[in-house]
Protein backbone atom coordinates (compact mmCIF):
# COMPACT_ATOMS: atom_id res chain seq x y z
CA UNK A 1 0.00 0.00 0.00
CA UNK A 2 1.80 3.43 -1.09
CA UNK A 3 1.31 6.14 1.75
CA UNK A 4 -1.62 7.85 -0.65
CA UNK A 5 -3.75 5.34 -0.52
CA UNK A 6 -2.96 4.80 2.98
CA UNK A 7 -3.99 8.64 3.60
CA UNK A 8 -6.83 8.30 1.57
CA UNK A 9 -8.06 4.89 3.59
CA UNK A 10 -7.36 7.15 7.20
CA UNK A 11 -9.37 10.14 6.21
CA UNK A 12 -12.39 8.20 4.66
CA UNK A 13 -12.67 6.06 7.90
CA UNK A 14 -11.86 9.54 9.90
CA UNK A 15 -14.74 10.98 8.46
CA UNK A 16 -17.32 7.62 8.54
CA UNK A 17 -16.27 7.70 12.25
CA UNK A 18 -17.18 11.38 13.08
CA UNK A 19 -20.11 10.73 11.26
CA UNK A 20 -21.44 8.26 12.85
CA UNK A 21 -20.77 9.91 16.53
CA UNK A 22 -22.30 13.46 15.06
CA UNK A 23 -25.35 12.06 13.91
CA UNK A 24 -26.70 9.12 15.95
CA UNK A 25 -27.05 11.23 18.66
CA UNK A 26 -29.81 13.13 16.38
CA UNK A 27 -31.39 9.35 15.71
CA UNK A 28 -31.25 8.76 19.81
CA UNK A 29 -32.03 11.50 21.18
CA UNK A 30 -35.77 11.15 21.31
CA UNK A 31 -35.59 7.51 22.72
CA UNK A 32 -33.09 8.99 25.67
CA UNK A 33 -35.63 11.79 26.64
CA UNK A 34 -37.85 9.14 27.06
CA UNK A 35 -36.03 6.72 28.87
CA UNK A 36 -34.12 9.05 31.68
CA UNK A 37 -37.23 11.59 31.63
CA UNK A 38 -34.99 14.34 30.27
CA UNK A 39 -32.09 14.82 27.76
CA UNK A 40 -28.87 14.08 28.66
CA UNK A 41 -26.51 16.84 28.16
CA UNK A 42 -23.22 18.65 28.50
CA UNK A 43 -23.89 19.83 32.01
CA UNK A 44 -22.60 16.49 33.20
CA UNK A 45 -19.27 17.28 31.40
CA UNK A 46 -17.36 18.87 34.30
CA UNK A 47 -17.15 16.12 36.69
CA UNK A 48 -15.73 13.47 34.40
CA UNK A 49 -13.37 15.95 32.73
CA UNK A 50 -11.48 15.94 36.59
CA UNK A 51 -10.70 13.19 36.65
CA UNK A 52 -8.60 13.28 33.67
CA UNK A 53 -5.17 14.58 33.63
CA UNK A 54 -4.90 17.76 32.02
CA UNK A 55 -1.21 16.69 30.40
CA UNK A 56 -3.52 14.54 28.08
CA UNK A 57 -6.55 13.47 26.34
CA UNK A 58 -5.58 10.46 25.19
CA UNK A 59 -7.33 8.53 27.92
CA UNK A 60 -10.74 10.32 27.94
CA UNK A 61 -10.43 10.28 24.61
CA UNK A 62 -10.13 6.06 24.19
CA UNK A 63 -12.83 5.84 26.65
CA UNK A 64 -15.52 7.99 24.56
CA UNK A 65 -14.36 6.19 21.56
CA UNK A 66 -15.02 2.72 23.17
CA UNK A 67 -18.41 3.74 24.97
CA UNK A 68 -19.47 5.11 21.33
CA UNK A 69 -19.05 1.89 19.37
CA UNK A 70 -21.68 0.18 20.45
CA UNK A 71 -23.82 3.09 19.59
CA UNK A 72 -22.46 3.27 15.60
CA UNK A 73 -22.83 -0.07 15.19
């Protein structure tokens, strides 16, 4: 595989992948609200982001990658 197919490969699944996390959350949405009663937001943001070291995002951001897959798939 040369490196520009490689680059092509990365951004196609880059942007299938923010796809999928933009919109389903447009598709479940409804089906939340009705479940929990309200719409789960971004005011529950702060907590989680403590615990996190601020030197890096790299484990917040593997954990909101692997609770999403279930969701895209």
């Amino acid at each position: 595989m040369n490196s520009r197919t490689a680059v092509l490969a990365l951004g196609l699944t880059q942007i299938i992948g923010y796809g999928t996390l933009y919109y389903s959350f447009s598709v479940l949405a409804p089906a939340m609200a009705r479940e929990f009663g309200f719409l789960p937001n971004g005011s529950s943001a702060p907590s989680p982001s403590r615990c996190w070291p601020a030197a890096s995002a790299r484990p917040g951001s593997a954990a909101g990658s692997t609770g999403a897959a279930p969701v895209g798939s």
